[in-house]
N, C-alpha and C. Protein backbone atom coordinates (compact mmCIF):
# COMPACT_ATOMS: atom_id res chain seq x y z
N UNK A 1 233.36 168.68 -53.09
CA UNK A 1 234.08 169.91 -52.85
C UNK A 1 235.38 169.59 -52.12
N UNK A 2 236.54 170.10 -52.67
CA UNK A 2 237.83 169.69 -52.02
C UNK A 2 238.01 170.88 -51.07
N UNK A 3 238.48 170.23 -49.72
CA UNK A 3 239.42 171.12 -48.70
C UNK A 3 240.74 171.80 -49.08
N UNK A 4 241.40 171.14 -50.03
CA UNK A 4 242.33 172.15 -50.37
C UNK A 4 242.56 173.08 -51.26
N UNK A 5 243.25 173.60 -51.40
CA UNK A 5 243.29 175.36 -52.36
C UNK A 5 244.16 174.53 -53.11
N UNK A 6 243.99 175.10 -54.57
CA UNK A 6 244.24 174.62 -55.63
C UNK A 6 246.20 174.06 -55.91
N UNK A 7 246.81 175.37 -55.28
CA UNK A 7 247.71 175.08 -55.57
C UNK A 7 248.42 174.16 -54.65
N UNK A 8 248.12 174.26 -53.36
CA UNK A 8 248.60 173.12 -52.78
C UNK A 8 248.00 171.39 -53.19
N UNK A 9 247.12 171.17 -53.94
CA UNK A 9 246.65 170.36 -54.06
C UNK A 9 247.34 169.83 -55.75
N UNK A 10 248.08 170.71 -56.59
CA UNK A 10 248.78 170.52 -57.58
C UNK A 10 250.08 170.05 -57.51
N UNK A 11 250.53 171.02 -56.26
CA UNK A 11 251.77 170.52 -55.35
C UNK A 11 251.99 168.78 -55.02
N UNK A 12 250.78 168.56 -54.11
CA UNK A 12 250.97 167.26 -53.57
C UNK A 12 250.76 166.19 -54.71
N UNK A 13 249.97 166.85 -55.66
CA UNK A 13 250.02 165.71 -57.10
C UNK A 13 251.29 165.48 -57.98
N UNK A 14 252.21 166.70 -57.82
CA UNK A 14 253.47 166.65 -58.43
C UNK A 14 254.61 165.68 -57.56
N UNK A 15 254.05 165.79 -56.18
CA UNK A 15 255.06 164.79 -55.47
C UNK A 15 254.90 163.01 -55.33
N UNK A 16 253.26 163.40 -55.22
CA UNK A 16 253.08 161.40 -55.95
C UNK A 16 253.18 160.85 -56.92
N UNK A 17 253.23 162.02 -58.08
CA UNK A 17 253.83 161.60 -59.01
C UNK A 17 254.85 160.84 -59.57
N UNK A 18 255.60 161.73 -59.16
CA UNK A 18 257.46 161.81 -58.69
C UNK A 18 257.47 160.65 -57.93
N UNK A 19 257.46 160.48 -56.91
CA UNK A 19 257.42 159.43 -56.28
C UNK A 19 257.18 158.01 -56.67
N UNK A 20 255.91 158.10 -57.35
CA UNK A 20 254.86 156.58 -57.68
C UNK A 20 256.39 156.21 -58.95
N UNK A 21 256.26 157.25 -60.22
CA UNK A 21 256.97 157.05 -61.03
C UNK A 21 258.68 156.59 -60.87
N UNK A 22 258.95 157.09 -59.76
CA UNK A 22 260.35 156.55 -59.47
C UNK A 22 260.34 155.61 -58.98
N UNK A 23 259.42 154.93 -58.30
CA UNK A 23 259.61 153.78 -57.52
C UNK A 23 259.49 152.38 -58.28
N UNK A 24 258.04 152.98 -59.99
CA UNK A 24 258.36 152.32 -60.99
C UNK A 24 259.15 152.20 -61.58
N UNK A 25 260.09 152.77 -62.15
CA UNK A 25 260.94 152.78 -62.76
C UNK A 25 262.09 151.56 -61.70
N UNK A 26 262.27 151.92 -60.66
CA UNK A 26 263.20 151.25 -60.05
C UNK A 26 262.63 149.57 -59.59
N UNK A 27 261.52 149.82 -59.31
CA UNK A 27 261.11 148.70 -59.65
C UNK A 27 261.25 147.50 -61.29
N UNK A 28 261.22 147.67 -62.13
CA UNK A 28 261.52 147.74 -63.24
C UNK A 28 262.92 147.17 -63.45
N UNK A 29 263.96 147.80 -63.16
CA UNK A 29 265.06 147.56 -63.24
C UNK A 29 265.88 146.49 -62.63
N UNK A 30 265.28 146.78 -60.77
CA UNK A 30 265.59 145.81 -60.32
C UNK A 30 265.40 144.48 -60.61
N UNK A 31 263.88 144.09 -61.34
CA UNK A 31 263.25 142.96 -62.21
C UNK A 31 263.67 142.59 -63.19
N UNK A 32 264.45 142.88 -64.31
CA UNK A 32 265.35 142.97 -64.60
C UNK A 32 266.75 142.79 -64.58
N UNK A 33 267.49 143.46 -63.98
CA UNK A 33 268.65 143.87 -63.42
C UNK A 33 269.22 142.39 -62.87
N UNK A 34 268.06 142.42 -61.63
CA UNK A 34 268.84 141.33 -60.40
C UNK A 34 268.05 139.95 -60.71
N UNK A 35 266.98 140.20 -60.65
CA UNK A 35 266.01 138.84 -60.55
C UNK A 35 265.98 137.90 -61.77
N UNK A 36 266.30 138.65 -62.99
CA UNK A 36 266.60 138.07 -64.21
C UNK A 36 268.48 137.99 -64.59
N UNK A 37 268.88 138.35 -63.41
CA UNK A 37 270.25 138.69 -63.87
C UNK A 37 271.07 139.35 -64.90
N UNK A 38 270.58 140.25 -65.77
CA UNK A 38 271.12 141.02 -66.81
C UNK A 38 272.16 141.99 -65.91
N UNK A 39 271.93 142.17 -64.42
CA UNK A 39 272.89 143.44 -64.18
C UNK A 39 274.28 142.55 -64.08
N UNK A 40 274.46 141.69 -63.54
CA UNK A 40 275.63 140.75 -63.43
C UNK A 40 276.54 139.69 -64.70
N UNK A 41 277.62 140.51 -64.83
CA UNK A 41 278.42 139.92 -65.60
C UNK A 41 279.19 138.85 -65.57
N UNK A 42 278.37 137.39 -66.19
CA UNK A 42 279.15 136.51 -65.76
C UNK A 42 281.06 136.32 -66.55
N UNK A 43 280.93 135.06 -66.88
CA UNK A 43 282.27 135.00 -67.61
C UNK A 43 282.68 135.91 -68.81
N UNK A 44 281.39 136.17 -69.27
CA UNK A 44 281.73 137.16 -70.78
C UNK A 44 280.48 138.03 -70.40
N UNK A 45 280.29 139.07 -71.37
CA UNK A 45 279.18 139.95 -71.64
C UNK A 45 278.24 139.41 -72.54
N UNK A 46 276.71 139.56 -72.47
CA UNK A 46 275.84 138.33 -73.00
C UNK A 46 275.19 139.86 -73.72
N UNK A 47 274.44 139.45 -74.90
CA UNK A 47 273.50 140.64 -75.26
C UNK A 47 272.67 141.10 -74.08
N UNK A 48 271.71 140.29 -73.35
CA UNK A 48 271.20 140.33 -71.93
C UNK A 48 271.43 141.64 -71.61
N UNK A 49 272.57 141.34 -70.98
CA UNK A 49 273.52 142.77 -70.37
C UNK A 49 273.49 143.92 -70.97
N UNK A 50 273.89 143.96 -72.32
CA UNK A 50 273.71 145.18 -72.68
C UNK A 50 272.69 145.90 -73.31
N UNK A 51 271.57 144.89 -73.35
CA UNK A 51 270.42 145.81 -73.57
C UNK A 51 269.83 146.12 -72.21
N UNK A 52 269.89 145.40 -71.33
CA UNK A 52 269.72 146.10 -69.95
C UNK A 52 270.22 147.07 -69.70
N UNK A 53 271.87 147.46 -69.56
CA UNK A 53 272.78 148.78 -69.29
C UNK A 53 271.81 149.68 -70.44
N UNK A 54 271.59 149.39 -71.54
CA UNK A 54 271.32 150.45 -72.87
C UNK A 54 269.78 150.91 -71.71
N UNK A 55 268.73 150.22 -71.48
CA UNK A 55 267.71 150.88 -71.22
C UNK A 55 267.72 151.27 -70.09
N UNK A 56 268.43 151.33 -68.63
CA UNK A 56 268.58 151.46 -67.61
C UNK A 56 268.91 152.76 -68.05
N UNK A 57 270.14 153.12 -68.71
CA UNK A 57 270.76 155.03 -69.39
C UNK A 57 269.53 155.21 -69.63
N UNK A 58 268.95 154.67 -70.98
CA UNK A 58 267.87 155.58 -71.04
C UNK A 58 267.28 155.98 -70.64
N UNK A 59 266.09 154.81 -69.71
CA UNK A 59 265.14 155.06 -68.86
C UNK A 59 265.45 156.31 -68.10
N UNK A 60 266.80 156.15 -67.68
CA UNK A 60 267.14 157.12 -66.84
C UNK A 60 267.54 158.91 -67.07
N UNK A 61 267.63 158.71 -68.29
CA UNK A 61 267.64 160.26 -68.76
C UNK A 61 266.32 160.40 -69.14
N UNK A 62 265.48 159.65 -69.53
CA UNK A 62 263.58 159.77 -69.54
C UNK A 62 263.40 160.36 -68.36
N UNK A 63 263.78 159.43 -67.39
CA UNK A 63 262.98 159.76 -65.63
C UNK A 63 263.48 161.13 -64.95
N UNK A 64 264.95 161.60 -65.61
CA UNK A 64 265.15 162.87 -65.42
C UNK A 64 264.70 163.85 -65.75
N UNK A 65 264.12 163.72 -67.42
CA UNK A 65 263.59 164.77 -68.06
C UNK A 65 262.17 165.16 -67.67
N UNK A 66 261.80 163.88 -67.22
CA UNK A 66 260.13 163.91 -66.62
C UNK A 66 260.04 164.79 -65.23
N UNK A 67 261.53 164.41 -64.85
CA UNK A 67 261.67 165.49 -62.87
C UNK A 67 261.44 166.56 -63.66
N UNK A 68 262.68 166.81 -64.88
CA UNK A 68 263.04 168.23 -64.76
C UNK A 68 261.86 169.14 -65.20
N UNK A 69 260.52 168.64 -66.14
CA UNK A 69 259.44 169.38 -66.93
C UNK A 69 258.74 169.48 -65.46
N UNK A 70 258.48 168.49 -64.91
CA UNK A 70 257.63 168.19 -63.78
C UNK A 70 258.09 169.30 -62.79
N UNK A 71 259.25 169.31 -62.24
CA UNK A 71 259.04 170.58 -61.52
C UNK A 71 259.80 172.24 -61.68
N UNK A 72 259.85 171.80 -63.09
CA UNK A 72 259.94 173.52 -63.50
C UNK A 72 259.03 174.71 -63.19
N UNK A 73 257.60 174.34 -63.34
CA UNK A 73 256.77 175.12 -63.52
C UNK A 73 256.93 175.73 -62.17
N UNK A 74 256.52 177.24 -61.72
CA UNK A 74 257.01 177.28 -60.15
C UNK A 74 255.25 177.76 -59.90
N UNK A 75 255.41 177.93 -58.61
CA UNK A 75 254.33 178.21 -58.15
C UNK A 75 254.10 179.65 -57.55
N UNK A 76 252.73 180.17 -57.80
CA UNK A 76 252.23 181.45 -57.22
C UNK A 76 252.83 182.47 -56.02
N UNK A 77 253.30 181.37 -55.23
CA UNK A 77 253.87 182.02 -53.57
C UNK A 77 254.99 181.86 -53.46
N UNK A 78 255.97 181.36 -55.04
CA UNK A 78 257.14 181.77 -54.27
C UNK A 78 257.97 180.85 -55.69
């Protein structure tokens, strides 16, 4: 039996969500990005690079669209 009332308990699932998922995502990138070096342009532009820049946009209009469904829905009290 849970202590909390439903909607606060939908609430706090929408924020670890949000959270867990952004921190993946940025995690991700940075692995990527820095540690593999695709974010840094050496003497020329390497394919590397730009399939990194290409999925970094994407990812990133994904991870927006996921905020924006994620917290559209509003809640009961307000």
């Amino acid at each position: 039996m849970s202590l909390l009332e439903p909607d606060i308990k939908d609430f706090l699932k929408k924020i670890i969500q949000s959270v867990f998922i952004g921190l993946g995502w940025m995690m991700v990138n940075m692995v990527a990005g820095i540690f593999l070096g695709w974010m840094f342009i050496g003497e020329r532009l390497s394919a590397g690079n730009i399939i990194f820049y290409i999925f970094l946009i994407t990812s990133l209009i994904l991870l927006i669209r996921f905020y924006i469904r994620t917290w559209k829905k509003k809640f009961p009290h307000g």
